[in-house]
Protein backbone atom coordinates (compact mmCIF):
# COMPACT_ATOMS: atom_id res chain seq x y z
CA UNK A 1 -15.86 61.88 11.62
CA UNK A 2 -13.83 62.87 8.62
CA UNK A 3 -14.18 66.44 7.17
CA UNK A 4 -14.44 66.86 3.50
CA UNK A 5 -13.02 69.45 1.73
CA UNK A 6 -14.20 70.99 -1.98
CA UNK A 7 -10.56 70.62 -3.41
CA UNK A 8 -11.82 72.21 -6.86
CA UNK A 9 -9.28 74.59 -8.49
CA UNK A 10 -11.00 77.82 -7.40
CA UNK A 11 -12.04 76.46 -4.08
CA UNK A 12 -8.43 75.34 -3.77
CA UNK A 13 -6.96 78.73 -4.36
CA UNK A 14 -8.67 80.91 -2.15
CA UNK A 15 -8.55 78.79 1.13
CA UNK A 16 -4.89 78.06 0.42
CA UNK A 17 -4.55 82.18 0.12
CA UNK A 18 -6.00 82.43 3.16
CA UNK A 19 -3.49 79.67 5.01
CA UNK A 20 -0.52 81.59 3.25
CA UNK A 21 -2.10 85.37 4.02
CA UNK A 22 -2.58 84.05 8.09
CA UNK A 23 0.32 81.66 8.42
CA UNK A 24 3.11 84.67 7.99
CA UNK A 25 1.48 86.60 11.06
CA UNK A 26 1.63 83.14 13.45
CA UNK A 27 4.59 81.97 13.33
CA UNK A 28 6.73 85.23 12.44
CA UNK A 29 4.86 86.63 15.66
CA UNK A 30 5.68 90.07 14.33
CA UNK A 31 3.51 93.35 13.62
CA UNK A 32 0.10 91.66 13.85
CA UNK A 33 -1.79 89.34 16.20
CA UNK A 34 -4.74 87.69 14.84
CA UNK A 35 -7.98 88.30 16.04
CA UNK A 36 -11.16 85.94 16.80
CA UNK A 37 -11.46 84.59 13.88
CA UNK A 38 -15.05 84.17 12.03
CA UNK A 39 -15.95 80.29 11.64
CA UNK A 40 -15.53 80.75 7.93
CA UNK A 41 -11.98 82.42 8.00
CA UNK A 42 -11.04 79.50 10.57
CA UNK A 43 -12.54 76.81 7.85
CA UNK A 44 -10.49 77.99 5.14
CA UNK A 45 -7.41 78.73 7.07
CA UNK A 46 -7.88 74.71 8.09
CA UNK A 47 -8.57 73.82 4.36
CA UNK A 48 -5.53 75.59 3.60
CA UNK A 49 -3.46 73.72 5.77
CA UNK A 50 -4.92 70.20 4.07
CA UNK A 51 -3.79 71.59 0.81
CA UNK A 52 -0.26 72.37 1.87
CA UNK A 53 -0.30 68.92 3.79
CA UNK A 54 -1.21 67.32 0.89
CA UNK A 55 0.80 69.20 -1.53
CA UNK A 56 4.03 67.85 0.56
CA UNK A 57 5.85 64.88 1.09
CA UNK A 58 4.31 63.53 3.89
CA UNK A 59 0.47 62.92 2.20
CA UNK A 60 -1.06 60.19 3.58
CA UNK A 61 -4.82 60.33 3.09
CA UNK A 62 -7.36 62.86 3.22
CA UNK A 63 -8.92 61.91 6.63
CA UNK A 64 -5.61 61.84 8.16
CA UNK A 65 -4.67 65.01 6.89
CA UNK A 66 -7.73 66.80 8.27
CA UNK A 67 -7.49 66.13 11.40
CA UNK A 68 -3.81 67.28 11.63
CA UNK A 69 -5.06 70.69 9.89
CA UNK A 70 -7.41 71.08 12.86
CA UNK A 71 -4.86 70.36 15.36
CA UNK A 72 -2.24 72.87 13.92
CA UNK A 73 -4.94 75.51 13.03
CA UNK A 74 -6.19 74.86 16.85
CA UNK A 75 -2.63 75.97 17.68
CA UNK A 76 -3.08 79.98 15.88
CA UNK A 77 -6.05 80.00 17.57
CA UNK A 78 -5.99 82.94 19.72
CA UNK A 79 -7.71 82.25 22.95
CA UNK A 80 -4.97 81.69 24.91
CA UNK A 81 -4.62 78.35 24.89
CA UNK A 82 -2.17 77.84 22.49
CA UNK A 83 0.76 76.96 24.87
CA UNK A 84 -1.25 74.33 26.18
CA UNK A 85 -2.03 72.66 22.69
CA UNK A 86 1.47 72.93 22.08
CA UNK A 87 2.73 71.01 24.30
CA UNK A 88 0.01 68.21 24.07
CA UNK A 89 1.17 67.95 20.58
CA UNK A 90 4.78 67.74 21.40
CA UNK A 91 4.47 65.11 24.46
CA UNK A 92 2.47 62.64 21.86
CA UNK A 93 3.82 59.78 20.64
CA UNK A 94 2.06 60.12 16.80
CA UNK A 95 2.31 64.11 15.86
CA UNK A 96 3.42 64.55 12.50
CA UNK A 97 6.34 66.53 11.55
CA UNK A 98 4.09 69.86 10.40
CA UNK A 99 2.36 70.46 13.29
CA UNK A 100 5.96 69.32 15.99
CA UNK A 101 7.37 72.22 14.11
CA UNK A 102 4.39 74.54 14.09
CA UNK A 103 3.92 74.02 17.64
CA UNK A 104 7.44 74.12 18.68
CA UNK A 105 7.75 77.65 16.80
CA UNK A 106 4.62 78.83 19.18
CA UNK A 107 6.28 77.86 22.08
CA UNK A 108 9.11 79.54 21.17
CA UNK A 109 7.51 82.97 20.38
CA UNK A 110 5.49 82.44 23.80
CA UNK A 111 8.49 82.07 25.46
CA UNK A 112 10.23 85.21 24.03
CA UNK A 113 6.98 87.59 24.53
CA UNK A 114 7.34 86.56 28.38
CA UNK A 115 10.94 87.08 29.14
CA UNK A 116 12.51 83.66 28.83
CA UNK A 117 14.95 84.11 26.32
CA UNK A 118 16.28 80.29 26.87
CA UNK A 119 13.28 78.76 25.95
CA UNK A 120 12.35 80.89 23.31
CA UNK A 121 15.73 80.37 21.80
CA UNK A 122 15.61 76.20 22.49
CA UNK A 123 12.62 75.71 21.02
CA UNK A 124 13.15 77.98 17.99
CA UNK A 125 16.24 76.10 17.32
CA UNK A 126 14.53 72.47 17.69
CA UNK A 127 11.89 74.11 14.87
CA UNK A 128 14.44 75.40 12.45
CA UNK A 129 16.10 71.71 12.87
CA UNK A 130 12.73 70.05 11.80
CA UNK A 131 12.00 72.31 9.22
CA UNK A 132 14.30 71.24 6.65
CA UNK A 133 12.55 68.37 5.42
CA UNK A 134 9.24 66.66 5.64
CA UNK A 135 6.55 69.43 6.03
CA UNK A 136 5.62 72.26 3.31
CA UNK A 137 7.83 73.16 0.90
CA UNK A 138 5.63 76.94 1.85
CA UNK A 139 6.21 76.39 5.30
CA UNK A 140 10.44 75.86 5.39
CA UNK A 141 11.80 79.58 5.62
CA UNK A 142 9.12 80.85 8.53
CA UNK A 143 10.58 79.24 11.65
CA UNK A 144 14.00 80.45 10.11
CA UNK A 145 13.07 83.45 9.86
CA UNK A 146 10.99 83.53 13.15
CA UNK A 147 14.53 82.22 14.84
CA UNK A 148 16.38 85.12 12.58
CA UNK A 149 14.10 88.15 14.09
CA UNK A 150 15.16 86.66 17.76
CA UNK A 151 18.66 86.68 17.18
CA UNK A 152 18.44 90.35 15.63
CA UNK A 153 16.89 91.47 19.52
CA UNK A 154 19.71 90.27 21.23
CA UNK A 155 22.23 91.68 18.71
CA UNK A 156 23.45 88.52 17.83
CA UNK A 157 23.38 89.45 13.89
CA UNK A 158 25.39 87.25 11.87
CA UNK A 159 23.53 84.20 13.34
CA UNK A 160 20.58 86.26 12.33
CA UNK A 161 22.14 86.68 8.80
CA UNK A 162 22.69 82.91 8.38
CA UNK A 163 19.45 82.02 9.52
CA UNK A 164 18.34 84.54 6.76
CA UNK A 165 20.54 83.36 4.24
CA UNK A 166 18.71 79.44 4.82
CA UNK A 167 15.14 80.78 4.32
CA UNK A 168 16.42 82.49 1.02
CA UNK A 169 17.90 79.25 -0.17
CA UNK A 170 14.52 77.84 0.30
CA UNK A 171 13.05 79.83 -2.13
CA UNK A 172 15.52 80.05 -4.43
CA UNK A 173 14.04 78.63 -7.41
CA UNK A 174 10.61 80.05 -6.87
CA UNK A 175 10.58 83.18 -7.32
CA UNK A 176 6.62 83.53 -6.27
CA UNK A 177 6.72 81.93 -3.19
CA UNK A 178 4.77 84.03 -0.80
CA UNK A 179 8.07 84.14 1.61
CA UNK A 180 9.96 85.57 -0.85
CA UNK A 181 9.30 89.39 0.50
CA UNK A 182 9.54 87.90 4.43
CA UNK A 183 13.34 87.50 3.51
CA UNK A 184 13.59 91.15 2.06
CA UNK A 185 11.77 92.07 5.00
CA UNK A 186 14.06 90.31 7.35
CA UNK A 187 17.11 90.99 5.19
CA UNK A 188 15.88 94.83 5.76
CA UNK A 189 15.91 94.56 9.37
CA UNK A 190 19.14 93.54 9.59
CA UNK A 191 20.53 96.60 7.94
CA UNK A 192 18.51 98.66 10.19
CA UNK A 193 20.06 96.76 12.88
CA UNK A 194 23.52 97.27 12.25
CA UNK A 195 22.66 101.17 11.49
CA UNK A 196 23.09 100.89 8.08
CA UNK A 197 19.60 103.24 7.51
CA UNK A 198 19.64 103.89 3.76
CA UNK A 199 20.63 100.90 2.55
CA UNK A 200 17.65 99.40 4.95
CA UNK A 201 15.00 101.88 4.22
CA UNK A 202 15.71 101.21 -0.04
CA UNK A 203 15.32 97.05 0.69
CA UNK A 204 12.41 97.56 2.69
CA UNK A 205 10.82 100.09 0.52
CA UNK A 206 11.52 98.01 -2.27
CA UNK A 207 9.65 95.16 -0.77
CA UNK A 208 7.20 96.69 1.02
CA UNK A 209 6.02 98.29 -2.83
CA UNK A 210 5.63 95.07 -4.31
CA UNK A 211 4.06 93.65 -1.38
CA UNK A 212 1.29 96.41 -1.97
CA UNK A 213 1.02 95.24 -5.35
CA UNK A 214 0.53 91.76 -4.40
CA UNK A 215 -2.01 92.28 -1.66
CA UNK A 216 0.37 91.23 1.15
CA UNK A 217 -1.13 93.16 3.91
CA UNK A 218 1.89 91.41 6.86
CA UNK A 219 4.42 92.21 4.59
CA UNK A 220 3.13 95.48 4.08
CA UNK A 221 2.93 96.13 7.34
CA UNK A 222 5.85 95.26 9.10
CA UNK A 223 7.73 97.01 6.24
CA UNK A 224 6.04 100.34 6.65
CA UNK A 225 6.81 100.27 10.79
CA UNK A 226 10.53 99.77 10.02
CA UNK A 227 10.48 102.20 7.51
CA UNK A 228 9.08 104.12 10.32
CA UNK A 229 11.29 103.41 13.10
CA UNK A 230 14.30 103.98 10.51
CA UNK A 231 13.50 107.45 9.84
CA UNK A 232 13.15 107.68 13.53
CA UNK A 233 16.48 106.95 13.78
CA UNK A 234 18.09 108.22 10.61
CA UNK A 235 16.26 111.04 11.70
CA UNK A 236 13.69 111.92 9.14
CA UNK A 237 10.80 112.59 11.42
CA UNK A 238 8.20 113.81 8.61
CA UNK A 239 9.21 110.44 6.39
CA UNK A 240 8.40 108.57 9.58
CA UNK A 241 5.20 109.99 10.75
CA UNK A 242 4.00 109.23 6.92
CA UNK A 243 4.98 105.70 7.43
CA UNK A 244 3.43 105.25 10.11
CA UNK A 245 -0.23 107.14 9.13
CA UNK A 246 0.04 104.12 6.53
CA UNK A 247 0.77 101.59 8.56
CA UNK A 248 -2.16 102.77 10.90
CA UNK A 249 -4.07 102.59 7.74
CA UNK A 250 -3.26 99.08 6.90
CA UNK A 251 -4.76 97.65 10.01
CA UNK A 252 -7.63 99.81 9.73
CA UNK A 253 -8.37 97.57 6.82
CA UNK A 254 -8.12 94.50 7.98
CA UNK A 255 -10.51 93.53 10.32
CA UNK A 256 -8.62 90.19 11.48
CA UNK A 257 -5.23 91.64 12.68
CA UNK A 258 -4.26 93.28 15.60
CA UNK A 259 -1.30 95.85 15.92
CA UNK A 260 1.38 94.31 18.07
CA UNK A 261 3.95 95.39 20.94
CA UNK A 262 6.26 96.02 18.19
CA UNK A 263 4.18 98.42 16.29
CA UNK A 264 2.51 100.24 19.79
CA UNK A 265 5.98 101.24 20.36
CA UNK A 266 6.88 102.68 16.99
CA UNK A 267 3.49 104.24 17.15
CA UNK A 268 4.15 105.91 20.62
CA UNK A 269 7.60 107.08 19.33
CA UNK A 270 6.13 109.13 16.51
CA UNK A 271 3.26 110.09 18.48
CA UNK A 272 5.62 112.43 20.91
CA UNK A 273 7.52 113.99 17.76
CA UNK A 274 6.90 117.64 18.80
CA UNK A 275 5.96 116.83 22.65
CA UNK A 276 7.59 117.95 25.98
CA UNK A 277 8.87 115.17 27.95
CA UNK A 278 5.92 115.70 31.02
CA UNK A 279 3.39 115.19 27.85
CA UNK A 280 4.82 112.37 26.55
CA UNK A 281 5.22 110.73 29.43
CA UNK A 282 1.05 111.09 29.95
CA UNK A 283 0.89 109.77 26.71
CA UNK A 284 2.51 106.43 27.59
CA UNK A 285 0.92 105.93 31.07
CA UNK A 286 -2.34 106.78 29.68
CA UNK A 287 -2.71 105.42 26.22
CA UNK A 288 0.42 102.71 25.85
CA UNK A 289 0.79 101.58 29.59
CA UNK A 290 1.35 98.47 28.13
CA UNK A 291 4.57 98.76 27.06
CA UNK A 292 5.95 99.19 30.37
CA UNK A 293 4.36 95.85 31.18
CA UNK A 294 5.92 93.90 28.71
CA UNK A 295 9.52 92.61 29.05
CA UNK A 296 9.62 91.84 24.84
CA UNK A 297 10.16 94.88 24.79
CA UNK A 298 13.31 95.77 26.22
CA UNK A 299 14.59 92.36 24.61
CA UNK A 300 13.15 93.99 20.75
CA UNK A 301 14.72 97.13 21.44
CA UNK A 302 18.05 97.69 23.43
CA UNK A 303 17.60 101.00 23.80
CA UNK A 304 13.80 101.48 24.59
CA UNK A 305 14.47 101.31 28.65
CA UNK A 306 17.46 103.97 28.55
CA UNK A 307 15.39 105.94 26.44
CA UNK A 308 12.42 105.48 28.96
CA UNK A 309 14.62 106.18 32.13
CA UNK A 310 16.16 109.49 30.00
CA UNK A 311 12.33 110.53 29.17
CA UNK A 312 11.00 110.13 33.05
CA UNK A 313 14.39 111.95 34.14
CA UNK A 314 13.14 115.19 32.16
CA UNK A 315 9.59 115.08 32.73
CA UNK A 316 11.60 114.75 36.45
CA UNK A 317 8.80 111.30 36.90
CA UNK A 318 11.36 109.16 39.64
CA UNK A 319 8.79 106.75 39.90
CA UNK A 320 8.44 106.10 36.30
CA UNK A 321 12.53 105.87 35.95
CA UNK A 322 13.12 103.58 38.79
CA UNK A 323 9.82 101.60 37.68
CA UNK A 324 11.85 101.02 34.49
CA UNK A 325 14.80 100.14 35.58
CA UNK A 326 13.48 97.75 38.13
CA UNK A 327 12.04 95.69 35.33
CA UNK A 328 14.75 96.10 33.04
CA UNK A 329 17.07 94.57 36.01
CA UNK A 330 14.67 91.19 36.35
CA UNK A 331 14.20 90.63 32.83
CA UNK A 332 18.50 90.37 32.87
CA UNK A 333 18.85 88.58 36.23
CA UNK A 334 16.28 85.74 34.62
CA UNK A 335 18.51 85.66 31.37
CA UNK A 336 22.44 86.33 32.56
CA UNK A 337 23.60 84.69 29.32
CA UNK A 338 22.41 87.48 26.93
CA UNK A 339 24.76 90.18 27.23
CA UNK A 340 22.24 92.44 25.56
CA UNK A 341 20.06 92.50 27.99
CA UNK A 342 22.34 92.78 30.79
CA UNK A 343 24.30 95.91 28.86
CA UNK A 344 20.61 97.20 28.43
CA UNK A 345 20.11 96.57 32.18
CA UNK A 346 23.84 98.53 33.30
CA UNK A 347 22.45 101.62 30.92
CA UNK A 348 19.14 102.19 32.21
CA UNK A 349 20.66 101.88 35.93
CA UNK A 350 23.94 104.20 35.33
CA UNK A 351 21.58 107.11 33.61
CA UNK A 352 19.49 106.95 36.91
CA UNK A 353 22.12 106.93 39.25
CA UNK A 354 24.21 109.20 36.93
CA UNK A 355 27.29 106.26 36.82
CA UNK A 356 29.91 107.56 34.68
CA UNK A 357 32.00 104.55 34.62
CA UNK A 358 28.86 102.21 34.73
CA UNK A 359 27.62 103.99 31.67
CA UNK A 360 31.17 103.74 29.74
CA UNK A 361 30.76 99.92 30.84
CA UNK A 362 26.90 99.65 29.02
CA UNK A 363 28.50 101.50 25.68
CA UNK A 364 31.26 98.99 25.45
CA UNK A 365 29.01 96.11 26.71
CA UNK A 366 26.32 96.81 23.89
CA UNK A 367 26.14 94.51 21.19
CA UNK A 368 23.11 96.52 19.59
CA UNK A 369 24.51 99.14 17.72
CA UNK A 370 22.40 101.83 18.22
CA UNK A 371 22.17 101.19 21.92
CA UNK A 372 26.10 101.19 22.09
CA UNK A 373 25.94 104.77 20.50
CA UNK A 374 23.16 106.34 22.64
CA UNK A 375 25.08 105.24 26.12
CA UNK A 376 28.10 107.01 24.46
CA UNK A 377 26.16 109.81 23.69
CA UNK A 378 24.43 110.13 27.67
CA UNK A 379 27.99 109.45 28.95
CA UNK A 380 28.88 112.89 27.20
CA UNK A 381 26.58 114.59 28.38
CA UNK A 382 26.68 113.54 32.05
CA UNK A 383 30.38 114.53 31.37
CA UNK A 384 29.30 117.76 30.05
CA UNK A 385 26.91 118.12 32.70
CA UNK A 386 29.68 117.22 35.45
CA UNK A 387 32.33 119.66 34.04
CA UNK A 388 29.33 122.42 34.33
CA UNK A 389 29.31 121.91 37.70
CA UNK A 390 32.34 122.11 38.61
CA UNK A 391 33.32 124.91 36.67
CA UNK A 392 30.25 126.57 38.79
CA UNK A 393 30.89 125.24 41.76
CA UNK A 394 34.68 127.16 41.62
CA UNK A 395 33.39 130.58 40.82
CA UNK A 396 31.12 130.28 43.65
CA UNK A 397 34.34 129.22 46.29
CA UNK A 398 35.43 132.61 45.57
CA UNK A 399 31.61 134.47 46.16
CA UNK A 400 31.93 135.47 42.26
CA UNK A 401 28.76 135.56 40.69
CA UNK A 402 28.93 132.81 38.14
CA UNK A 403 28.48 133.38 34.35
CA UNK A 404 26.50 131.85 31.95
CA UNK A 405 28.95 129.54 30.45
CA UNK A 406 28.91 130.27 26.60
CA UNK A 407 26.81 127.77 24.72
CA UNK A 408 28.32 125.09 22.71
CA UNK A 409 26.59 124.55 19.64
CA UNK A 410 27.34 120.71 20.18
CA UNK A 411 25.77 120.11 23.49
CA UNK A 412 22.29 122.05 22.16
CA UNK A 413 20.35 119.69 24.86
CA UNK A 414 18.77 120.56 28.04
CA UNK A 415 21.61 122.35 29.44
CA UNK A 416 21.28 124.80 26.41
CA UNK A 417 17.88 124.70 24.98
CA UNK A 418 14.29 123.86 26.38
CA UNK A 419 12.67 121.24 25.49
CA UNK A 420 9.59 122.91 23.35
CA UNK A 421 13.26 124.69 21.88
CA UNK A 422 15.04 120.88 21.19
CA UNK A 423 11.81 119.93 19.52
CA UNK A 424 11.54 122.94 17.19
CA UNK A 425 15.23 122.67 16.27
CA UNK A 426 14.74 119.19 15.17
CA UNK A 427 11.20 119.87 12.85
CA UNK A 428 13.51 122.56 11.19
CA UNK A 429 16.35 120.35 10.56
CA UNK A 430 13.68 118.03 9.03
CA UNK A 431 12.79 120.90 6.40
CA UNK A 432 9.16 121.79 8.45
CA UNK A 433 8.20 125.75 7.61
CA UNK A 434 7.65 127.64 10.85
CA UNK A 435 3.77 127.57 9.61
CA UNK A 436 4.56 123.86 9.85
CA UNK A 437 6.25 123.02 12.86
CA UNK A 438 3.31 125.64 14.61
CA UNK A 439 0.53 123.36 13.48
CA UNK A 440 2.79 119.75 14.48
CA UNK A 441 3.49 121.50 17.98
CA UNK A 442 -0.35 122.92 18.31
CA UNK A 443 1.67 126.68 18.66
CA UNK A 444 1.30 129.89 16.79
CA UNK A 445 3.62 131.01 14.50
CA UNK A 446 4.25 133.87 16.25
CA UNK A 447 5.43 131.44 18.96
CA UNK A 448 7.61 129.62 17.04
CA UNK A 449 9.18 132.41 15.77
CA UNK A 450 9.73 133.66 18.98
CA UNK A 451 11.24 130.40 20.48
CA UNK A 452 13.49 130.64 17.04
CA UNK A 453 14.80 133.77 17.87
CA UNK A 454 15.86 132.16 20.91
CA UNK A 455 17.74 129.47 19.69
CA UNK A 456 19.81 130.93 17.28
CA UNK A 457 20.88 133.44 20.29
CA UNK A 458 21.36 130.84 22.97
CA UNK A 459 23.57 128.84 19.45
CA UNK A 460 25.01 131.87 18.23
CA UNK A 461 23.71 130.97 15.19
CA UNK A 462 21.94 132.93 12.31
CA UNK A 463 20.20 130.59 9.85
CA UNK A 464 18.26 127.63 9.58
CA UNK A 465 21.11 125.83 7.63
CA UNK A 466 23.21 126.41 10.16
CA UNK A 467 20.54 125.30 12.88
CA UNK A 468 20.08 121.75 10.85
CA UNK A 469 23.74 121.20 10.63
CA UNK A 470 24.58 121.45 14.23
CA UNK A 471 21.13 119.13 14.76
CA UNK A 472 22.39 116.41 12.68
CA UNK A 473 26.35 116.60 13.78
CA UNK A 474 24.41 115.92 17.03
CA UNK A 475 22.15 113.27 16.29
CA UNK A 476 24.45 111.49 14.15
């Protein structure tokens, strides 16, 4: 039976809003998976779909045209299934170009959320090939882009910038194509990538605004969780906590998406600003144990399983660090031709067997920038940890009493300071009052003061200036 569809003006606009509000979150398979969605929603995202169908070159009656709108909305369905309509659209003889691509772009971000890099990368590529010509001229820059956000995991960048660089010439002459902020978006990402921060948090500020104005809740989205994992990183932790409280807020208010793995894990990172390392560990096993099930994301972020294996070392958790490492290891013996991954693999095992030269090895092996800097930075400080011990280990030989070694403002970490102490050091090099940082760390002032007092002895310090420069020499 052939569905009809009211293809008045008005009509016509708002179901082909909704196909261009939904299609984004499918196929870019990034900070937002769709819920169930409500018969209506599903009719107009399928209505949608006809009107880009028919908008394109490949019209061909109405009939016709419906019943490939139900097969590729059937595919963004999500119950599960949509691997399995995938490739029944793929292995037929008569599927039109649209919904080949649409489903090969779902395979591929399947593919990548389990672990197999290879497939996710084939069938990405065979979608970016079939993109450039005979389905929606709306459609052309998402599986680029979707191909683009792949090749920025695996630190593979200037593919990602090409792939980037085709979706833009898509919309080149239309300046109100609703893809137009994906590529600032993506084009964002790729600064924060190569650890460029400020000139990534002004693109993706910049687009993230005008998505706002435009009601583009994905855009709007994503953009505020890479604002917030770029102030993570630059580090600006108030500035990140804020850009995450509106991210939160965003899916509050909209009742058909879903946070993703991507955003739990920016939201856990901001969560244990001003947390011990035994508390944020509960945190993860009790409120985000899904992360550690998930191999994305040690592919999405290079250095989320050294970080993990550094965090379970000082909440002194063994079975948490080796739990890490052991999936980190079979995610890179299923994928040995993505040197990220293996680099990510050679970190997370050198910090927990405290490898020198294996973790020298992961910094040079690192094609992730970021990641390539923090197993630099845990090299020095096994070093500095080694050269400790030896220096103790001497004075003992002799049955001397050995000193306190004088602190070195530069290696303020847990051979210097506590961690409640590391935590208020960085809220003060992030301008927080004590009043501030008391009410962030659930402390009194009086007990921040206190642990203050502390720090600036221990640093031989004697001013909060001084505190935040020797915080930022070391974080940067």
């Amino acid at each position: 039976m052939t569905v009809e569809f009211d293809l008045s003006t008005s009509s016509e606009n708002h179901m082909y809003s909704t196909a261009n509000r939904l299609f984004p979150m499918f196929l870019l398979n990034r900070n937002g998976i769709i819920g169930p969605l409500p018969p209506g929603v599903l009719e107009d995202l399928r209505a949608g779909i006809v009107c880009a169908l028919a908008a394109g070159a490949d019209y061909d009656g109405l009939g016709d045209l419906s019943l490939r709108a139900r097969r590729i909305a059937d595919l963004l369905v999500p119950d599960g299934k949509a691997g399995e309509r995938a490739w029944d659209i793929l292995s037929a003889e008569k599927s039109g170009l649209a919904e080949t691509v649409v489903a090969a772009t779902v395979l591929s971000n399947l593919a990548w959320a389990a672990g197999d890099l290879d497939e996710g990368m084939r069938w990405g590529r065979n979608a970016t090939d079939l993109a450039n010509n005979g389905i929606p001229e709306s459609w052309r820059p998402y599986p680029c882009l979707a191909l683009a956000e792949k090749f920025i995991d695996i630190g593979e960048l200037d593919e990602a910038e090409m792939l980037v660089k085709a979706a833009d010439r898509e919309i080149l002459d239309h300046d109100d194509h609703p893809a137009t902020l994906d590529v600032e978006i993506s084009s964002g990402r790729l600064l924060y990538a190569s650890c460029k921060f400020r000139a990534a948090r002004r693109r993706i500020c910049a687009a993230v605004e005008r998505a706002a104005q435009l009601g583009t809740g994905w855009t709007t989205r994503y953009g505020l969780l890479l604002l917030a994992l770029t102030d993570l990183r630059r580090p600006d932790l108030r500035a990140a906590c804020d850009s995450m409280r509106k991210c939160r807020a965003e899916f509050a208010g909209d009742p058909l998406a879903h946070p993703s793995l991507q955003y739990r894990w920016g939201e856990y990172l901001v969560s244990t600003i001003g947390l011990n390392a035994q508390r944020a560990v509960e945190i993860l096993t009790e409120e985000y144990p899904e992360l550690l099930d998930s191999p994305a994301l040690f592919v999405m972020d290079a250095a989320a399983a050294p970080w993990l294996v550094q965090l379970a070392q000082n909440a002194h958790d063994v079975l948490l660090a080796t739990s890490v490492v052991a999936s980190v290891e079979k995610l890179a013996a299923s994928n040995t031709t993505y040197p990220t991954v293996e680099a990510t693999a050679l970190h997370a095992r050198a910090l927990l067997g405290g490898d020198a030269e294996a973790l020298r090895a992961a910094a040079s092996a690192h094609r992730d920038v970021w990641a390539s800097r923090l197993a630099a930075e845990h090299l020095r400080l096994l070093d500095d940890h080694e050269e400790l011990t030896r220096g103790v280990e001497s004075r003992t030989v002799v049955g001397t009493t050995p000193p306190q070694p004088d602190p070195d403002p530069q290696a303020w970490v847990s051979d210097v300071l506590t961690p409640t102490e590391q935590r208020i050091a960085h809220l003060v090099s992030c301008g927080m009052t004590n009043q501030q940082i008391a009410h962030a760390l659930h402390r009194s002032t009086h007990t921040v003061n206190y642990h203050l007092r502390r720090i600036f002895e221990k640093l031989k310090i004697k001013s909060r200036v001084e505190l935040a420069t020797y915080v930022l020499r070391e974080d940067g």
